[in-house]
PDB file of N, CA and C in Angstrom:
ATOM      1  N   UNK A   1       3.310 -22.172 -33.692  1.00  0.00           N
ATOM      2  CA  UNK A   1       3.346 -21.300 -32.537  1.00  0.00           C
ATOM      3  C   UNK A   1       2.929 -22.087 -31.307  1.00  0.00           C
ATOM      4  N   UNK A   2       3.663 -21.999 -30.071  1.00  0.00           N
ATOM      5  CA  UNK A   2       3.207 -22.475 -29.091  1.00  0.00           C
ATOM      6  C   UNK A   2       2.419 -21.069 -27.924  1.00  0.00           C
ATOM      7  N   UNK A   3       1.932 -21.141 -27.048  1.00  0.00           N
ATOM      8  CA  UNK A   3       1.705 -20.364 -26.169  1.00  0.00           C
ATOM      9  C   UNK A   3       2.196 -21.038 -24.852  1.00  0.00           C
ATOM     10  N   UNK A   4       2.420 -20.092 -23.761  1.00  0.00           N
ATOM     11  CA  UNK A   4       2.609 -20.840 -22.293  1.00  0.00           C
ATOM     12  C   UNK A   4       2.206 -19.937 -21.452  1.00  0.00           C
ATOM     13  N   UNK A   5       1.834 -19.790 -20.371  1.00  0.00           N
ATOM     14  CA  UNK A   5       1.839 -18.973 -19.126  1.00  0.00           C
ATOM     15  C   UNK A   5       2.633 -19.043 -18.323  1.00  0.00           C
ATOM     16  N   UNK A   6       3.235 -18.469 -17.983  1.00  0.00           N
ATOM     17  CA  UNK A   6       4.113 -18.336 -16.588  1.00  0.00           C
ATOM     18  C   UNK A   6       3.647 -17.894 -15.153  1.00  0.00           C
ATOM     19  N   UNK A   7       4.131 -17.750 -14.337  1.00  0.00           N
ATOM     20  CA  UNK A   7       4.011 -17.181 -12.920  1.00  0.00           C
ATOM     21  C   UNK A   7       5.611 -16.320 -12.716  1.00  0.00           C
ATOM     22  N   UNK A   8       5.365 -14.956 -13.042  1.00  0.00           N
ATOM     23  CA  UNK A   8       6.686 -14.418 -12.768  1.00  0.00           C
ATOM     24  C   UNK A   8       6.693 -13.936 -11.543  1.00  0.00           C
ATOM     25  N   UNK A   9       7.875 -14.143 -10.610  1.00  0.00           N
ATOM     26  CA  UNK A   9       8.075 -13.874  -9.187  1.00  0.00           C
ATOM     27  C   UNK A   9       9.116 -13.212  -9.156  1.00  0.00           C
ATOM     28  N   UNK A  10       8.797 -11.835  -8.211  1.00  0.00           N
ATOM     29  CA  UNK A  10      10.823 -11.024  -8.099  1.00  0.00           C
ATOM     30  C   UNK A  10      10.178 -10.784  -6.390  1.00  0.00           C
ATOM     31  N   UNK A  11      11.093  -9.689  -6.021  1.00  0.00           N
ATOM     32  CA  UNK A  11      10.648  -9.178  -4.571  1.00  0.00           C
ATOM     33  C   UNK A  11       9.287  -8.827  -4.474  1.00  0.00           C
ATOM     34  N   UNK A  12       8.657  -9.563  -3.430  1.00  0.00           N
ATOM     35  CA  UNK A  12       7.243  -9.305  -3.343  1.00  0.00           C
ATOM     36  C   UNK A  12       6.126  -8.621  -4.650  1.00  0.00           C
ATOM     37  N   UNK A  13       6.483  -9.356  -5.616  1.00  0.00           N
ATOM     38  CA  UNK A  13       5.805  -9.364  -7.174  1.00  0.00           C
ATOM     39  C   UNK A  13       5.237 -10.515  -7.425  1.00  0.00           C
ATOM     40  N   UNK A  14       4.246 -10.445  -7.696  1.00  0.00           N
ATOM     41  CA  UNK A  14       3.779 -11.397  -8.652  1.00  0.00           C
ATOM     42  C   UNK A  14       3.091 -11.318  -9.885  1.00  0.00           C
ATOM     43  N   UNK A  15       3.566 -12.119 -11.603  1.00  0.00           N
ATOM     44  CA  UNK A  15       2.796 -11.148 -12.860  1.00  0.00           C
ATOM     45  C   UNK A  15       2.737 -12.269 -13.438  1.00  0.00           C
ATOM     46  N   UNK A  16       1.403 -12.726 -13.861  1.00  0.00           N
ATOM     47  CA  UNK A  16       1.176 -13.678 -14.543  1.00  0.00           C
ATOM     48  C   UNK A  16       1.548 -13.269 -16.458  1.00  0.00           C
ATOM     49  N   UNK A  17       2.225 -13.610 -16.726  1.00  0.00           N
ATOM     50  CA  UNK A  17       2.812 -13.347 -18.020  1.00  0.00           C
ATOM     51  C   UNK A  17       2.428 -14.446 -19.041  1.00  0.00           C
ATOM     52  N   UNK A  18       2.178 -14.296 -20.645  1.00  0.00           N
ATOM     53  CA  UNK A  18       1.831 -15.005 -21.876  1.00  0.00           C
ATOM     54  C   UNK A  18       3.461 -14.807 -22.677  1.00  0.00           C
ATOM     55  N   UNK A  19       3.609 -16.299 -23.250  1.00  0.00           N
ATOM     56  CA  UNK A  19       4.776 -16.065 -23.955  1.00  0.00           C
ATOM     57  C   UNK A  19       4.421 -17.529 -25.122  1.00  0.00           C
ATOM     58  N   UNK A  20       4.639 -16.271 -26.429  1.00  0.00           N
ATOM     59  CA  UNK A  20       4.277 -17.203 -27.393  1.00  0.00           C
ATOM     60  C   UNK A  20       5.725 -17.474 -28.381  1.00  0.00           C
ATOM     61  N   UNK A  21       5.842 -18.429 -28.605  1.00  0.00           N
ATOM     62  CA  UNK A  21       7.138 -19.013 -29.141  1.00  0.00           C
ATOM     63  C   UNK A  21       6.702 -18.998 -30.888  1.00  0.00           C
ATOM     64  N   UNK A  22       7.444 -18.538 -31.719  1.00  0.00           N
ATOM     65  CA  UNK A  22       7.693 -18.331 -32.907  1.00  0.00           C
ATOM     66  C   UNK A  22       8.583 -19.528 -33.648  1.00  0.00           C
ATOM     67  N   UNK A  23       8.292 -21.017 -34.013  1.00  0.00           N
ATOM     68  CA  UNK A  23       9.316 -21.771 -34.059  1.00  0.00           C
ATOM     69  C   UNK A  23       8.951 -22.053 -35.457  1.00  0.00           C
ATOM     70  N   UNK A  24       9.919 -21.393 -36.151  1.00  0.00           N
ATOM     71  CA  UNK A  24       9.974 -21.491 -38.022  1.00  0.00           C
ATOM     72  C   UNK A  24      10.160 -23.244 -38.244  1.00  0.00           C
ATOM     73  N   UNK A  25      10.471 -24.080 -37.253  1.00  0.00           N
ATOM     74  CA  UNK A  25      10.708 -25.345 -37.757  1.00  0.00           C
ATOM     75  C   UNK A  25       9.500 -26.286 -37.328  1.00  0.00           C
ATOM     76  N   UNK A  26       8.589 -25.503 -36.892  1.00  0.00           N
ATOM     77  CA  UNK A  26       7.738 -26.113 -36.030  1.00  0.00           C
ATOM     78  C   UNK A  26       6.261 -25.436 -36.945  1.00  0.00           C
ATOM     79  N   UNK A  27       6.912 -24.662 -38.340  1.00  0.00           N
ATOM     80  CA  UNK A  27       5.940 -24.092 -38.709  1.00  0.00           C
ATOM     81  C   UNK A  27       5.798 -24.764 -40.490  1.00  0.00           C
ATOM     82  N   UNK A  28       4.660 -25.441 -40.862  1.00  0.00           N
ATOM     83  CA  UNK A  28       4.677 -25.463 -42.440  1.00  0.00           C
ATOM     84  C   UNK A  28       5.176 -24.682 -43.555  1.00  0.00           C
ATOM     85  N   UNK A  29       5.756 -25.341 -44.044  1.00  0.00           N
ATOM     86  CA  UNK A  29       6.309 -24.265 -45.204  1.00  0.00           C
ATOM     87  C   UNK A  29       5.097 -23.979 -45.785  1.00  0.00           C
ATOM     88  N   UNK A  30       4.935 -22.747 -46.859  1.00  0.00           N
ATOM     89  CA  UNK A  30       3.792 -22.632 -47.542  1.00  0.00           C
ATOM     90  C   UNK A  30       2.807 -22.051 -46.905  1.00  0.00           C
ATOM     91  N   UNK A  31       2.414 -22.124 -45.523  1.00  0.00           N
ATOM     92  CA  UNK A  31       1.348 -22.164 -45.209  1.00  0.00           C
ATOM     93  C   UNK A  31       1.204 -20.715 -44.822  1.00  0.00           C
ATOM     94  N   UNK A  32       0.199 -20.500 -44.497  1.00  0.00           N
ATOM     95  CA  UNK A  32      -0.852 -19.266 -44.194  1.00  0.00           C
ATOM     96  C   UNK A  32       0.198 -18.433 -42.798  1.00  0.00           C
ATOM     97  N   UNK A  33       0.269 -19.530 -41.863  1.00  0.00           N
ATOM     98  CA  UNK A  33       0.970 -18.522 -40.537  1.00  0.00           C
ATOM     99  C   UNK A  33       2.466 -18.195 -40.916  1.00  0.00           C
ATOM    100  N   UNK A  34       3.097 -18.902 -41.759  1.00  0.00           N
ATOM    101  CA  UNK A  34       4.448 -18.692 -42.109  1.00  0.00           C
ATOM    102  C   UNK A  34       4.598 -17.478 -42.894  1.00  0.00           C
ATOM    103  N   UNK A  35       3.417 -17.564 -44.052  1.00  0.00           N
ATOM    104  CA  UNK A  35       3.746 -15.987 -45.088  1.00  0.00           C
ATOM    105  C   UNK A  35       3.221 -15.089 -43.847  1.00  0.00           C
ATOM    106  N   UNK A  36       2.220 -15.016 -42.853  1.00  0.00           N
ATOM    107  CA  UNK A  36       2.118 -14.065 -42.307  1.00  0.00           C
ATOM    108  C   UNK A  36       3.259 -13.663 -41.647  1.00  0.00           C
ATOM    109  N   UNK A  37       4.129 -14.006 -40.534  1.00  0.00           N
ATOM    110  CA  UNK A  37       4.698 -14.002 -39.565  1.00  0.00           C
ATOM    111  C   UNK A  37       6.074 -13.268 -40.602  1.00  0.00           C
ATOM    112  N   UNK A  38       5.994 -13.962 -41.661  1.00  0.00           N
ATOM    113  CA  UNK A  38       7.277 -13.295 -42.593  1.00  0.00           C
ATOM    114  C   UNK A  38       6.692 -12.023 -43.016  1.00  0.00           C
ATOM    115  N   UNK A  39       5.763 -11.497 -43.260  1.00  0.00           N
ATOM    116  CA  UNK A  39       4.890 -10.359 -43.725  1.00  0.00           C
ATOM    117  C   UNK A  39       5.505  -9.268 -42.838  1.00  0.00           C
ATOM    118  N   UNK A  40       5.357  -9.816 -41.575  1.00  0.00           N
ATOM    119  CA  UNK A  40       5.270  -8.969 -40.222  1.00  0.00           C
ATOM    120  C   UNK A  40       6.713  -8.917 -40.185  1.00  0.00           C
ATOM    121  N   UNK A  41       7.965  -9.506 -40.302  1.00  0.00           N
ATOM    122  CA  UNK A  41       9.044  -9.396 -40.320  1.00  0.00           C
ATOM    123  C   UNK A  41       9.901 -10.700 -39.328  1.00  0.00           C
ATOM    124  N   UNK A  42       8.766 -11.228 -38.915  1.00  0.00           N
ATOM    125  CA  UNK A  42       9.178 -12.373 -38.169  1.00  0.00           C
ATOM    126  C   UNK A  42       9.557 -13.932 -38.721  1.00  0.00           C
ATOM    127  N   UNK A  43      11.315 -13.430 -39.110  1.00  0.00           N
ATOM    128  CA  UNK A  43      11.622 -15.151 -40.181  1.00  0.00           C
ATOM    129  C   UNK A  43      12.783 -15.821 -38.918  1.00  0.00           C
ATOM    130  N   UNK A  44      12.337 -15.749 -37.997  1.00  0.00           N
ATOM    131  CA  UNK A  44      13.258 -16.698 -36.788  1.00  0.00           C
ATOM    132  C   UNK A  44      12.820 -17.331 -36.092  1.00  0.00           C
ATOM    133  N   UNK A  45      13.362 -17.598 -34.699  1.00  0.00           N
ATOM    134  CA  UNK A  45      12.611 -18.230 -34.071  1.00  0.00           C
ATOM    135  C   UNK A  45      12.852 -16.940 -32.751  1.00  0.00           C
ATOM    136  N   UNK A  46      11.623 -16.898 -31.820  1.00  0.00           N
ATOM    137  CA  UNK A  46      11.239 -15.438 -31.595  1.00  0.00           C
ATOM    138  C   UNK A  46       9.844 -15.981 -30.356  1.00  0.00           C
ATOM    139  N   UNK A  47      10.391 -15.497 -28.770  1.00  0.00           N
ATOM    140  CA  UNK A  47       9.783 -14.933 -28.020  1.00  0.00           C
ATOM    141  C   UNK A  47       8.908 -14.141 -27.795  1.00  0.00           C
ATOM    142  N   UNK A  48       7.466 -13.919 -27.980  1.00  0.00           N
ATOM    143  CA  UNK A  48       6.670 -12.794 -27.776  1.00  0.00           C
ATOM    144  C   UNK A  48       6.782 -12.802 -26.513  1.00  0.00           C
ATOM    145  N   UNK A  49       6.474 -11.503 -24.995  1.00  0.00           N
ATOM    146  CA  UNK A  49       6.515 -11.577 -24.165  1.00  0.00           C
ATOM    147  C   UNK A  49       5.571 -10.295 -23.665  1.00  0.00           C
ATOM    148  N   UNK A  50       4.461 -11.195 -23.172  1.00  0.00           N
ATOM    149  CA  UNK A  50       3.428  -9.851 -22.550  1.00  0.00           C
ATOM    150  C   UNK A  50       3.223 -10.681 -21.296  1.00  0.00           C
ATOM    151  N   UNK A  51       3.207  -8.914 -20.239  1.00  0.00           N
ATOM    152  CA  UNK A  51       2.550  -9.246 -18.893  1.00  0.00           C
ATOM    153  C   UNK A  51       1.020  -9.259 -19.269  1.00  0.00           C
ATOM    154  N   UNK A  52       0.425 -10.086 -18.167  1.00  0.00           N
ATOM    155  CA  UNK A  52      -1.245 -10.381 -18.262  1.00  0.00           C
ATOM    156  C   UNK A  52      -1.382  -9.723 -17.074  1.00  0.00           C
ATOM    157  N   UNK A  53      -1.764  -8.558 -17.314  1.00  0.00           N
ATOM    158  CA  UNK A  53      -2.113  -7.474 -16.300  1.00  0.00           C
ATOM    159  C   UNK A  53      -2.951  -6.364 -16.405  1.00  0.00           C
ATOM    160  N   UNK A  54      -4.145  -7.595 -16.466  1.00  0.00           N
ATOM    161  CA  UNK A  54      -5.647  -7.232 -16.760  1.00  0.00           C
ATOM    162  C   UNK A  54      -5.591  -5.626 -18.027  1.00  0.00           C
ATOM    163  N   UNK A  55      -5.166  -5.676 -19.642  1.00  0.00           N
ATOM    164  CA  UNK A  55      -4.888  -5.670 -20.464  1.00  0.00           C
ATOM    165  C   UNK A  55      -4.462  -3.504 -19.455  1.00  0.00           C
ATOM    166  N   UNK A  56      -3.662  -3.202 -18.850  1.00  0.00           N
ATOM    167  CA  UNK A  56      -3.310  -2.142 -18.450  1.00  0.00           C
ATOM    168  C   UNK A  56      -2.772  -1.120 -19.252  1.00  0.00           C
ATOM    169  N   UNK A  57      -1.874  -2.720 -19.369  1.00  0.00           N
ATOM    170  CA  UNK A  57      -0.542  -1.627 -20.218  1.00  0.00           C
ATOM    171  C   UNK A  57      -0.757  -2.148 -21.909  1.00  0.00           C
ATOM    172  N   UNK A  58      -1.069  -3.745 -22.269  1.00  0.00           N
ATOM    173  CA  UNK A  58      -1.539  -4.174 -23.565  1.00  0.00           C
ATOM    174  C   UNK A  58       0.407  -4.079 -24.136  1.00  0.00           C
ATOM    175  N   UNK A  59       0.860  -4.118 -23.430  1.00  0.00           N
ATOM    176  CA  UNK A  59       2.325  -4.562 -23.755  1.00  0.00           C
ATOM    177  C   UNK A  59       2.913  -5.662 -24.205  1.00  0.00           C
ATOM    178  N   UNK A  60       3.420  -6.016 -25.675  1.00  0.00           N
ATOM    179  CA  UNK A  60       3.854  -7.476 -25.810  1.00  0.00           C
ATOM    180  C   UNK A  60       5.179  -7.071 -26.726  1.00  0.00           C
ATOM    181  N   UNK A  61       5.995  -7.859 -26.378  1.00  0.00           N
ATOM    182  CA  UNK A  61       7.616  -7.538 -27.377  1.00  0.00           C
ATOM    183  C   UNK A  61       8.219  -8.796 -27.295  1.00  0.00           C
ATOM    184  N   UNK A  62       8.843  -8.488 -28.624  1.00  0.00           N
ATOM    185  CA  UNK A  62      10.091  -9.874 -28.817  1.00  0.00           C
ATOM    186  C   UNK A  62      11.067  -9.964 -28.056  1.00  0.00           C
ATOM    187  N   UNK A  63      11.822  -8.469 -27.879  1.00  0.00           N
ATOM    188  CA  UNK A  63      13.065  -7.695 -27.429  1.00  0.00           C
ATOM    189  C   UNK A  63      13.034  -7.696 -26.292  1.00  0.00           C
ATOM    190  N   UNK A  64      13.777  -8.317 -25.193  1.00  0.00           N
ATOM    191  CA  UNK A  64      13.620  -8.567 -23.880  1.00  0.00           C
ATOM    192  C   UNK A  64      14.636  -7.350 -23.663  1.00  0.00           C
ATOM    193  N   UNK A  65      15.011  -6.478 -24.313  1.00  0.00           N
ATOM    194  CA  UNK A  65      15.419  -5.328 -24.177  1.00  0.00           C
ATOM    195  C   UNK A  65      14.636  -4.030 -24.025  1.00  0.00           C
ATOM    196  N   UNK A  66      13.306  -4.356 -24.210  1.00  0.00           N
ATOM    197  CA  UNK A  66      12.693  -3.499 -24.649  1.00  0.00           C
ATOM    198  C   UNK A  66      11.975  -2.881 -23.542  1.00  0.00           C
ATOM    199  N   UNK A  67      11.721  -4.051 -22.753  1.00  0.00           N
ATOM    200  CA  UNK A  67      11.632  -3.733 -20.855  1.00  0.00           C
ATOM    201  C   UNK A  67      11.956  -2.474 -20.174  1.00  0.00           C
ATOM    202  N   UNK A  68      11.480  -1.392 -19.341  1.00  0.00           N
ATOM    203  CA  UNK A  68      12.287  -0.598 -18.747  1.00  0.00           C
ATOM    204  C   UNK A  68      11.682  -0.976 -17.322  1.00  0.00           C
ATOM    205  N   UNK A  69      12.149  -2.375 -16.907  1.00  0.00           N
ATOM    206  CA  UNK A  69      11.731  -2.863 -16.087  1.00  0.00           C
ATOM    207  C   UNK A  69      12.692  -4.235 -15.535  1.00  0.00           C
ATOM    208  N   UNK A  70      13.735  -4.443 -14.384  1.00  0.00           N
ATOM    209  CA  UNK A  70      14.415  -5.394 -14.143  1.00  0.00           C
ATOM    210  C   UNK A  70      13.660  -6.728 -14.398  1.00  0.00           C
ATOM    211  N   UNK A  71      12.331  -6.840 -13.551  1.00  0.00           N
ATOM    212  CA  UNK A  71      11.811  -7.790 -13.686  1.00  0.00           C
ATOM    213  C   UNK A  71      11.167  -8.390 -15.062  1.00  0.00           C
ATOM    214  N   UNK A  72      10.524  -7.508 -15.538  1.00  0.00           N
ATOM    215  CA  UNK A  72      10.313  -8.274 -17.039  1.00  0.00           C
ATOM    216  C   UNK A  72      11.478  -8.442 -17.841  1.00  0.00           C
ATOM    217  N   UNK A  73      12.097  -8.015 -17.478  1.00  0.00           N
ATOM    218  CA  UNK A  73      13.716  -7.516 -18.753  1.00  0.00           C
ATOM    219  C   UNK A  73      14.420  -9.506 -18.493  1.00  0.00           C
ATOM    220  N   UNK A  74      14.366  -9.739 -17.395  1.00  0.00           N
ATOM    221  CA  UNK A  74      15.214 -10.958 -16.932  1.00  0.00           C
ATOM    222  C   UNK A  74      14.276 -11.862 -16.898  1.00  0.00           C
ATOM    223  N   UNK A  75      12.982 -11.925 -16.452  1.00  0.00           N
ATOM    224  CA  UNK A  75      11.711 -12.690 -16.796  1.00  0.00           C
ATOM    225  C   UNK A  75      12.068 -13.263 -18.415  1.00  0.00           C
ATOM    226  N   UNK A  76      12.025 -12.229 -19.211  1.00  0.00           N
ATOM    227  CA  UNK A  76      11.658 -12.425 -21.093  1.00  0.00           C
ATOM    228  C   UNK A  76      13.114 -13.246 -21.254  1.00  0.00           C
ATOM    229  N   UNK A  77      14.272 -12.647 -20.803  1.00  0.00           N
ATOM    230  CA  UNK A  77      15.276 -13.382 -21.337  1.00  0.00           C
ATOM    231  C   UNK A  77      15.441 -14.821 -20.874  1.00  0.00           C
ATOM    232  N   UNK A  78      15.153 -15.008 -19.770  1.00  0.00           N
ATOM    233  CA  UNK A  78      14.996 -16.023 -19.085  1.00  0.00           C
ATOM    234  C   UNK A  78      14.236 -17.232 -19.573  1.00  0.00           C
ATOM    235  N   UNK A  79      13.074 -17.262 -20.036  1.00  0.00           N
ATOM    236  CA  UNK A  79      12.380 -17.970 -21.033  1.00  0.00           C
ATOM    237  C   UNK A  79      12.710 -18.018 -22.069  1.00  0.00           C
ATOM    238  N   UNK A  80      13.365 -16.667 -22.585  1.00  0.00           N
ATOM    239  CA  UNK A  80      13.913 -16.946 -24.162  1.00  0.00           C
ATOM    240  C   UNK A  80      14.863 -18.661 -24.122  1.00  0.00           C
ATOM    241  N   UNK A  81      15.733 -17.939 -23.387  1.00  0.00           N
ATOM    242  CA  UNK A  81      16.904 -19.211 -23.120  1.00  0.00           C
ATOM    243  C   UNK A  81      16.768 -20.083 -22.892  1.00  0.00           C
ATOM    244  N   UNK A  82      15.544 -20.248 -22.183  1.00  0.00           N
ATOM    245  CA  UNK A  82      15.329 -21.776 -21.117  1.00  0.00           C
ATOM    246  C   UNK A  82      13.497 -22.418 -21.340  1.00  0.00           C
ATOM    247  N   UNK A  83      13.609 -21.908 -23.141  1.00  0.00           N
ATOM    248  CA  UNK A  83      11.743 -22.159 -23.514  1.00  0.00           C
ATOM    249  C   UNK A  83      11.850 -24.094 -23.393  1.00  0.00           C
ATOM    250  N   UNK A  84      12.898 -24.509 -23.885  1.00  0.00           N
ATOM    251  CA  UNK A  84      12.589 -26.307 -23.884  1.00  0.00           C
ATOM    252  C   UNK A  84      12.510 -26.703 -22.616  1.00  0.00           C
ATOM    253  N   UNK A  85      13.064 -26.402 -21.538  1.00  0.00           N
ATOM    254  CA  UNK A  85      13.204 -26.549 -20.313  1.00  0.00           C
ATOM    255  C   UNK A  85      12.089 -26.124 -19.126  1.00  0.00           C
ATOM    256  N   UNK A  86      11.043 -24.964 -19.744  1.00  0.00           N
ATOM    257  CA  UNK A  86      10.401 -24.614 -19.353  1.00  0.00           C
ATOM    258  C   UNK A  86       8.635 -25.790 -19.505  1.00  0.00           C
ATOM    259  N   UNK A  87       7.824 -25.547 -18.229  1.00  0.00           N
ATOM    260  CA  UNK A  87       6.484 -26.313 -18.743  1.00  0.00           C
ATOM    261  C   UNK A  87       5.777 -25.251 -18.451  1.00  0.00           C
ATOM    262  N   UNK A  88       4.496 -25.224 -19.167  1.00  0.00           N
ATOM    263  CA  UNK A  88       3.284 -24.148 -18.795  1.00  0.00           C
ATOM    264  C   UNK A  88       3.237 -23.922 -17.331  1.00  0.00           C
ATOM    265  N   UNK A  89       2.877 -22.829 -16.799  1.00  0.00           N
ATOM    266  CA  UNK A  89       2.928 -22.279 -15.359  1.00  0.00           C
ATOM    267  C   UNK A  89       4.115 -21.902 -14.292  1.00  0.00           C
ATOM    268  N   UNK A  90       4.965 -22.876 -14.905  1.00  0.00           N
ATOM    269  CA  UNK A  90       6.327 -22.749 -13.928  1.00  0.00           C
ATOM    270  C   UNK A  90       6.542 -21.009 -13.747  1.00  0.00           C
ATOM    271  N   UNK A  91       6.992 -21.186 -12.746  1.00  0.00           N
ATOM    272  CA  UNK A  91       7.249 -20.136 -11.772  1.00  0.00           C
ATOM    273  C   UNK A  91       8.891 -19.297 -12.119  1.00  0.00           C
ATOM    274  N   UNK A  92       9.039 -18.378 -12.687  1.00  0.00           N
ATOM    275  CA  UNK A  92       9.735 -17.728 -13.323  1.00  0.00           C
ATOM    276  C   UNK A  92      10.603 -16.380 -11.979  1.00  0.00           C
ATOM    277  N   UNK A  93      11.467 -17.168 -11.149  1.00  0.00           N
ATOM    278  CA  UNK A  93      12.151 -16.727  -9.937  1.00  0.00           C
ATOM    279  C   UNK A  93      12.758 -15.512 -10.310  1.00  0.00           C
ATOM    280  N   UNK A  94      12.965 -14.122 -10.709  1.00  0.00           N
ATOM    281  CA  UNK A  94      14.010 -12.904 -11.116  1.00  0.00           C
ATOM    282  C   UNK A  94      14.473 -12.792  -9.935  1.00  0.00           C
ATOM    283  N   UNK A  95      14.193 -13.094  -9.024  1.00  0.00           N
ATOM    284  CA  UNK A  95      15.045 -12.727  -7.695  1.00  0.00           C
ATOM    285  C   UNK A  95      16.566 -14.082  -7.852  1.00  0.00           C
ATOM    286  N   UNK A  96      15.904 -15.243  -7.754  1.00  0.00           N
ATOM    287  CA  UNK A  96      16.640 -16.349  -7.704  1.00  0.00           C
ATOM    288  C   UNK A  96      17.272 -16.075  -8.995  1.00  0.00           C
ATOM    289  N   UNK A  97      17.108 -15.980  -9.975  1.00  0.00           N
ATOM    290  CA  UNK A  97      17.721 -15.812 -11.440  1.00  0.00           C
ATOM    291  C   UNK A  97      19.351 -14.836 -11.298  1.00  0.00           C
ATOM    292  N   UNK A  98      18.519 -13.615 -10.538  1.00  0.00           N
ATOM    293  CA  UNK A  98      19.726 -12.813 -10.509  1.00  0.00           C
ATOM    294  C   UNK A  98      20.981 -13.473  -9.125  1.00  0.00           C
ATOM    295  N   UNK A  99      20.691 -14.355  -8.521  1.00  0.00           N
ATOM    296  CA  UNK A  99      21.381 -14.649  -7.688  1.00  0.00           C
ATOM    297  C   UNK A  99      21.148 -13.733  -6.542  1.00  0.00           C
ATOM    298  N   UNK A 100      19.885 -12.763  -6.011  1.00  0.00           N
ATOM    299  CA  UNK A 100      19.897 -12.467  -4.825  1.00  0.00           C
ATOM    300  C   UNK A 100      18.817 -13.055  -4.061  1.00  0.00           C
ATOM    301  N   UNK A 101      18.836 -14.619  -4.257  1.00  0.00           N
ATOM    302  CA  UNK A 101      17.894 -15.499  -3.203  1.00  0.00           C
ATOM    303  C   UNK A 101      18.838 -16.801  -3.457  1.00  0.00           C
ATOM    304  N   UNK A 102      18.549 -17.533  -2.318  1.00  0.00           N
ATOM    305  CA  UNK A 102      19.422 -18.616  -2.356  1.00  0.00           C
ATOM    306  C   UNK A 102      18.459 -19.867  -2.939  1.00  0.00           C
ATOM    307  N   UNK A 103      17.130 -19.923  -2.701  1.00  0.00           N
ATOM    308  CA  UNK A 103      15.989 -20.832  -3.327  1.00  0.00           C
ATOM    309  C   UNK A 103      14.924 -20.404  -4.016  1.00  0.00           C
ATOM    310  N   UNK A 104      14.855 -20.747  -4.682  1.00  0.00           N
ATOM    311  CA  UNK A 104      13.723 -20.057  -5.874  1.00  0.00           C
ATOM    312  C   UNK A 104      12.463 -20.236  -4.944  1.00  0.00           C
ATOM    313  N   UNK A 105      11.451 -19.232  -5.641  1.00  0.00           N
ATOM    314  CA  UNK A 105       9.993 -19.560  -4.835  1.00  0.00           C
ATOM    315  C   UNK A 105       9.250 -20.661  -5.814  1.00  0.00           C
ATOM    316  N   UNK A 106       8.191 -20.923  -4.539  1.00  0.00           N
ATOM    317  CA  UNK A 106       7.318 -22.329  -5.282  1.00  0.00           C
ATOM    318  C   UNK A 106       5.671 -21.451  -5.668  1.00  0.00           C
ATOM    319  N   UNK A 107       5.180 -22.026  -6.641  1.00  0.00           N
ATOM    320  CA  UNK A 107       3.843 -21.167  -7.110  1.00  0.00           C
ATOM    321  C   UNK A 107       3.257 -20.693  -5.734  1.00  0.00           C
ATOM    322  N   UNK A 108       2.878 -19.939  -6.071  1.00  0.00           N
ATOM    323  CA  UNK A 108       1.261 -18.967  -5.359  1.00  0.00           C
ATOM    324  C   UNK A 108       0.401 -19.953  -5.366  1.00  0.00           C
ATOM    325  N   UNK A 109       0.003 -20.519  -6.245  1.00  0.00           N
ATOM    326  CA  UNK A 109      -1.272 -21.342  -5.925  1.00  0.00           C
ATOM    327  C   UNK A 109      -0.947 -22.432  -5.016  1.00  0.00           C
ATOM    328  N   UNK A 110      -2.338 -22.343  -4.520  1.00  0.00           N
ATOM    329  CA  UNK A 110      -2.392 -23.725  -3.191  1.00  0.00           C
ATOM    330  C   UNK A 110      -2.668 -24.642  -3.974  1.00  0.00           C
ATOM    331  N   UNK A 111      -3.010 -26.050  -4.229  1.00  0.00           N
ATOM    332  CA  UNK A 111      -3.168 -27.067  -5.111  1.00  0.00           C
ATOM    333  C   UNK A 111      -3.786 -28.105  -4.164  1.00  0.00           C
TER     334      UNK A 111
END
């Protein structure tokens, strides 16, 4: 299992989001997290996706369908697709994603 954080950005939003990667090839056979994760029903490779929003809602899903929300809905898929490409923190554009910004935004944080 890996974990990452993001910085998700849409129109004047900002949601710091946890996304833990499920990678069966990246996982021991035999071992303890593999029978679990198969227990639970999880034999793929598989996106968890929760907003970190000071535990409000305590929302986490595989199913980037599961969203009734533009921004998380395209946030989750968005990482699904683009997890190798992605590094911890990067800034996760739904505005730029959907094509209604012409430049993605750069983090919130000052550095």
């Amino acid at each position: 299992m890996e974990i990452r954080l993001f910085e998700v950005r849409d129109r004047a939003t900002f949601i710091p989001v946890m996304a833990i990667c499920f990678d069966p090839d990246k996982i021991k056979r035999e071992s303890q997290d593999e029978y679990l994760l198969s227990m639970a029903g999880y034999d793929g490779w598989y996106i968890l996706y929760a907003p970190l929003d000071g535990l409000k809602s305590g929302e986490i899903n595989y199913d980037s369908s599961h969203w009734n929300d533009r921004t998380h809905k395209t946030a989750h898929e968005y990482i699904k697709t683009h997890w190798d490409e992605l590094k911890p923190g990067d800034v996760v554009d739904c505005e730029f994603i959907r094509g209604e910004s012409k430049e993605s935004k750069t983090m919130q944080r000052r550095r």
